[in-house]
Protein backbone atom coordinates (compact mmCIF):
# COMPACT_ATOMS: atom_id res chain seq x y z
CA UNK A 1 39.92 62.39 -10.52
CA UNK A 2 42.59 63.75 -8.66
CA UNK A 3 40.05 67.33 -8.03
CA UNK A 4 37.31 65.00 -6.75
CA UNK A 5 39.58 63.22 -4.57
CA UNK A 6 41.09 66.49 -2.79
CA UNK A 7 37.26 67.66 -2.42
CA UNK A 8 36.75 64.25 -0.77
CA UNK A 9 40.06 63.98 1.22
CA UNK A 10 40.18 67.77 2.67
CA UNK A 11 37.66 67.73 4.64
CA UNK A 12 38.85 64.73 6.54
CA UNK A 13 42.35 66.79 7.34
CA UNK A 14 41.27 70.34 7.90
CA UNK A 15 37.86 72.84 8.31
CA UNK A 16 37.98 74.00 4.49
CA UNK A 17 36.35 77.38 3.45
CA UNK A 18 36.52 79.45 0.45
CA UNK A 19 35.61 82.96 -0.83
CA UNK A 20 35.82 85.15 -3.89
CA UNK A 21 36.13 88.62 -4.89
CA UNK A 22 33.02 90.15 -6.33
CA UNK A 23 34.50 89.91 -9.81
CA UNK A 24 36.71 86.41 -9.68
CA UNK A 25 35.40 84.57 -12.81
CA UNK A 26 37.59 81.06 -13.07
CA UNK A 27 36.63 81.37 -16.80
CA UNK A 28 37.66 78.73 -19.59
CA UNK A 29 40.99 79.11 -20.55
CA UNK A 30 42.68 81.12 -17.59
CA UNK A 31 45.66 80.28 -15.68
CA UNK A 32 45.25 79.99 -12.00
CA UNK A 33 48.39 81.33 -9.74
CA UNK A 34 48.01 80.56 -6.19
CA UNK A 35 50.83 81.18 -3.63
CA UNK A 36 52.85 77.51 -2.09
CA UNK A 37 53.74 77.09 1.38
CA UNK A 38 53.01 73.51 1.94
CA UNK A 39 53.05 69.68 0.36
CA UNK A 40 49.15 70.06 1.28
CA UNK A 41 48.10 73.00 -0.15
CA UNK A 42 47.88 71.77 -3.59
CA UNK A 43 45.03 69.73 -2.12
CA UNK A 44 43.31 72.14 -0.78
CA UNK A 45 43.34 74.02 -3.69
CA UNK A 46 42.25 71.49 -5.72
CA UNK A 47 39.45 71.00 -3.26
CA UNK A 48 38.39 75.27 -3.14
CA UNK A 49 38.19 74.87 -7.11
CA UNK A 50 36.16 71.48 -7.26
CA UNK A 51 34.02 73.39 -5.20
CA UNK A 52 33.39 76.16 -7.49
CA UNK A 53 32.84 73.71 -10.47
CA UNK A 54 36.74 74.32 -11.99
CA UNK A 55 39.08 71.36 -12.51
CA UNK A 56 42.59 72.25 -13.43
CA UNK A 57 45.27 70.91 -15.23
CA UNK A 58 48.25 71.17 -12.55
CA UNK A 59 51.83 72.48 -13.76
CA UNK A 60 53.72 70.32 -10.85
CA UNK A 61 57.38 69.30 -10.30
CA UNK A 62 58.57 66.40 -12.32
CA UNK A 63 59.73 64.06 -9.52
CA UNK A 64 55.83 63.71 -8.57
CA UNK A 65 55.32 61.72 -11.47
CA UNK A 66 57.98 58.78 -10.31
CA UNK A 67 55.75 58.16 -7.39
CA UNK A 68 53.67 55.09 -8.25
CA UNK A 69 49.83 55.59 -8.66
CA UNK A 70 49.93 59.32 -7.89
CA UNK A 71 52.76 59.43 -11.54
CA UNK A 72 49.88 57.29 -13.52
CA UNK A 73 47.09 59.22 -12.72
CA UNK A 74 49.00 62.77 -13.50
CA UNK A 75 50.39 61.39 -16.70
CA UNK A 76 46.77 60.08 -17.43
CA UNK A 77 44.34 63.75 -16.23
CA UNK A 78 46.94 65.64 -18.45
CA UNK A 79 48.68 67.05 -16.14
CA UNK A 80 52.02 69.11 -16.50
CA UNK A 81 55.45 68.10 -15.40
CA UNK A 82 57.84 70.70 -14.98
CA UNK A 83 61.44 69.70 -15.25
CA UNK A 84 63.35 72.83 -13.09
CA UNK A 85 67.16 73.31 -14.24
CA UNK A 86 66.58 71.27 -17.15
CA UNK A 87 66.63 71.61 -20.87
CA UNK A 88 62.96 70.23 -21.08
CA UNK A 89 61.32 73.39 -18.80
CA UNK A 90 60.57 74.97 -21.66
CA UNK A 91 58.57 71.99 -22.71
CA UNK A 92 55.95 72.93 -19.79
CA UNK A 93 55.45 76.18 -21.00
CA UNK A 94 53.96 74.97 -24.47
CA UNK A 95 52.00 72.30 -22.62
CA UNK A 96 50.60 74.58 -20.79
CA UNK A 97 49.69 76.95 -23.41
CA UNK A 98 47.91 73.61 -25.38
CA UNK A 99 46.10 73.11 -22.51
CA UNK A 100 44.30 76.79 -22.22
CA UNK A 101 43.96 76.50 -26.09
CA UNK A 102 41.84 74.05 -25.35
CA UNK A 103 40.16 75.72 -22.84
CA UNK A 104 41.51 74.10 -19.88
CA UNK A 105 42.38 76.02 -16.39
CA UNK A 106 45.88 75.35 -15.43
CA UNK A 107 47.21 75.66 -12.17
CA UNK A 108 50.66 77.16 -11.61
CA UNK A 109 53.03 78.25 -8.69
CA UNK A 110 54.92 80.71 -9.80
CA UNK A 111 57.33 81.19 -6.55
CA UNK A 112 58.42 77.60 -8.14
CA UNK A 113 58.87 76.03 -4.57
CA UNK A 114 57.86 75.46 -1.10
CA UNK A 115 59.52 78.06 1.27
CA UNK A 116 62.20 76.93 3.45
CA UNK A 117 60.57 77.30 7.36
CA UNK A 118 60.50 75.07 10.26
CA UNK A 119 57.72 76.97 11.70
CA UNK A 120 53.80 76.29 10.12
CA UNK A 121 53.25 80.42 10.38
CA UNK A 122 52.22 82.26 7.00
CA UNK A 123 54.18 84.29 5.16
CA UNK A 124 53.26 86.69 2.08
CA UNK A 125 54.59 85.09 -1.23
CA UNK A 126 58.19 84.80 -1.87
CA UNK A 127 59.72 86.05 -5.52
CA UNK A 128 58.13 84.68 -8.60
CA UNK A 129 59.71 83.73 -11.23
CA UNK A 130 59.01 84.96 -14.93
CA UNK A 131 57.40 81.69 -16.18
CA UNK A 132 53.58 82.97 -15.19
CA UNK A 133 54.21 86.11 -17.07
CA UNK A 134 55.73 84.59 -20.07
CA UNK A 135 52.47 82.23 -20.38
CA UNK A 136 50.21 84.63 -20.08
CA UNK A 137 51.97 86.81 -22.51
CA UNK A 138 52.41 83.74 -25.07
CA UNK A 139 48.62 82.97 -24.72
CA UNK A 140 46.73 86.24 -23.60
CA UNK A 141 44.80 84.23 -20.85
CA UNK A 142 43.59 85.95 -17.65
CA UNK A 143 45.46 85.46 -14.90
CA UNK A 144 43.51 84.05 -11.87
CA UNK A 145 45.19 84.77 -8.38
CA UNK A 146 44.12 82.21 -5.33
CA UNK A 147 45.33 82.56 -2.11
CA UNK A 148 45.82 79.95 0.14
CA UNK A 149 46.28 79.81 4.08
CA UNK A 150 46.59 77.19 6.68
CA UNK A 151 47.84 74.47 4.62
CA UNK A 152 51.09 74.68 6.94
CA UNK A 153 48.78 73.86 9.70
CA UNK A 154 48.41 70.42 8.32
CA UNK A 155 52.24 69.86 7.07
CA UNK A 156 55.59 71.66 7.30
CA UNK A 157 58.55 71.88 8.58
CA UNK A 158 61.35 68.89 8.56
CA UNK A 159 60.72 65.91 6.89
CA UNK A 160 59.60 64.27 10.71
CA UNK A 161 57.36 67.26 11.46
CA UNK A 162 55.61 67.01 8.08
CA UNK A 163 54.72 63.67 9.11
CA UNK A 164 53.61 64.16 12.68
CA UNK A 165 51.90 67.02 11.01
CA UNK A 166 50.20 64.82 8.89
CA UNK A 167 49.01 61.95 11.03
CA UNK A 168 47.32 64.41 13.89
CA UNK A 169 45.68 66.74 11.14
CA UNK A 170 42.39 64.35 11.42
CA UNK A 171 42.55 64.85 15.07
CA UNK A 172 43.36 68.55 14.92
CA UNK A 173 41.70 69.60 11.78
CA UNK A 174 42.83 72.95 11.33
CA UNK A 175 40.97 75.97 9.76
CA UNK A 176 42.14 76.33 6.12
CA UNK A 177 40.99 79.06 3.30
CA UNK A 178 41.19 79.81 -0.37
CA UNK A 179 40.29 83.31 -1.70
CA UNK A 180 39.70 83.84 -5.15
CA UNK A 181 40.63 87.36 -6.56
CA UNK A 182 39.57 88.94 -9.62
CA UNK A 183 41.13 87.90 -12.82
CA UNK A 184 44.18 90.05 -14.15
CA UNK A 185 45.25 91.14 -17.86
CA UNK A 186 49.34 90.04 -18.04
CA UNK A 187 49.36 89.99 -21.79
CA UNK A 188 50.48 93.68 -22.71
CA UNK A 189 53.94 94.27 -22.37
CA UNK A 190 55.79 95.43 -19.63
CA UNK A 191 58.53 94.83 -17.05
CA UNK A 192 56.39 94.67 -14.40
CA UNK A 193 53.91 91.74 -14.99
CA UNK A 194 55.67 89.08 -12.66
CA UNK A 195 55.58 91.75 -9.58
CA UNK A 196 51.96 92.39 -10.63
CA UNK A 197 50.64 88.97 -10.66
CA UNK A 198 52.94 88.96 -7.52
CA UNK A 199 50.75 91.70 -5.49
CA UNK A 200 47.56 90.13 -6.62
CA UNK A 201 48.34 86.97 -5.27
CA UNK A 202 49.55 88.49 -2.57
CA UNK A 203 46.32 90.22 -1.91
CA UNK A 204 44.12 86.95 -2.06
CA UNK A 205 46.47 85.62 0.38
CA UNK A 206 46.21 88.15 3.24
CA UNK A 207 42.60 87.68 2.93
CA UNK A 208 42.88 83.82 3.01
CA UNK A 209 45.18 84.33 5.90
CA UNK A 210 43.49 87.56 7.86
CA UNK A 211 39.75 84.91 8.00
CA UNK A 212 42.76 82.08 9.73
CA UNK A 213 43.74 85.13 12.27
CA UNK A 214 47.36 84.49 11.02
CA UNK A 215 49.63 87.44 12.36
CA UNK A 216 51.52 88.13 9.20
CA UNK A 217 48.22 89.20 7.79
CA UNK A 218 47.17 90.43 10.44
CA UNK A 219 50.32 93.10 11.09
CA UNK A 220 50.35 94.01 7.38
């Protein structure tokens, strides 16, 4: 439900397009790791994937799911709460892992946060943290990178921007874009997995963000 309703709400907000790497397969059973700059992008990704036939199970922050509505229909699709600085993170992990045993894509942000900016530029991703390489090296499942740009077009900033930002987007209706890259292999061991899935995300990003004409992508 909630993938059909971002493919139906997008559009109404923003000019959506998408694009994929010769190779991106969003196969059964992969983990999805896109990069988070905004409270809208996980619509829009939603949306980019809906329109590609892939529904995910989302690995979100636990306060989502004391928001009426919005908490029953994430505890009801399956979704994942993830409960930071808390005893029962770890409980997310195995969820998650459940979930691609079943065959299931699941959706995860491994930066773990939305980045701390007034401004609606983009910016490459921030640090990751290990819990995307731990999963995939639990579970063996490819590793999916989507990047995401222009979501900060439609809401950032302080609480009263995101708002503003909000309201005008159906006037406005900014450009946004999801690239799909090729599928990665984070289940050997190594040190370097996290910085790996890191630069692949990375990559989708600057192409998501070079097709916006966003000057971060642009100057790299």
């Amino acid at each position: 439900m909630l993938s059909r309703l971002a493919d139906a709400l997008v559009p109404a907000f923003g000019r959506l397009t998408v694009t994929a790497d010769a190779g991106a397969v969003l196969a059964p059973g992969s983990i999805v790791a896109a990069n988070h700059t905004s409270l809208a992008d996980p619509a829009v990704v939603l949306a980019a994937l809906h329109r590609l036939g892939a529904r995910p199970v989302v690995m979100a922050a636990a306060g989502l799911w004391r928001v009426p509505v919005l908490g029953r229909a994430l505890a009801r699709e399956g979704h994942i709460a993830v409960h930071r600085g808390d005893r029962r993170a770890a409980n997310a992990l195995d969820e998650a892992a459940e979930a691609l045993g079943r065959g299931r894509l699941v959706l995860i942000y491994a930066e773990g946060g939305i980045p701390r900016r007034t401004d609606a530029a983009e910016a490459a991703p921030e640090a990751f943290r290990s819990g995307l390489s731990r999963l995939a090296r639990l579970t063996g499942a490819p590793v999916v990178p989507v990047g995401q740009a222009g979501a900060r077009r439609v809401t950032s900033g302080s609480v009263p921007k995101q708002l503003a930002g909000l309201f005008t987007a159906p006037l406005r209706r900014p450009d946004l874009h999801v690239h799909i890259g090729e599928p990665l292999d984070l289940s050997p061991h190594g040190a370097d997995r996290t910085e790996r899935a890191r630069t692949a995300v990375t990559a989708a990003w600057r192409t998501a963000a070079t097709r916006l004409g966003e000057p971060a992508a642009l100057a790299a």
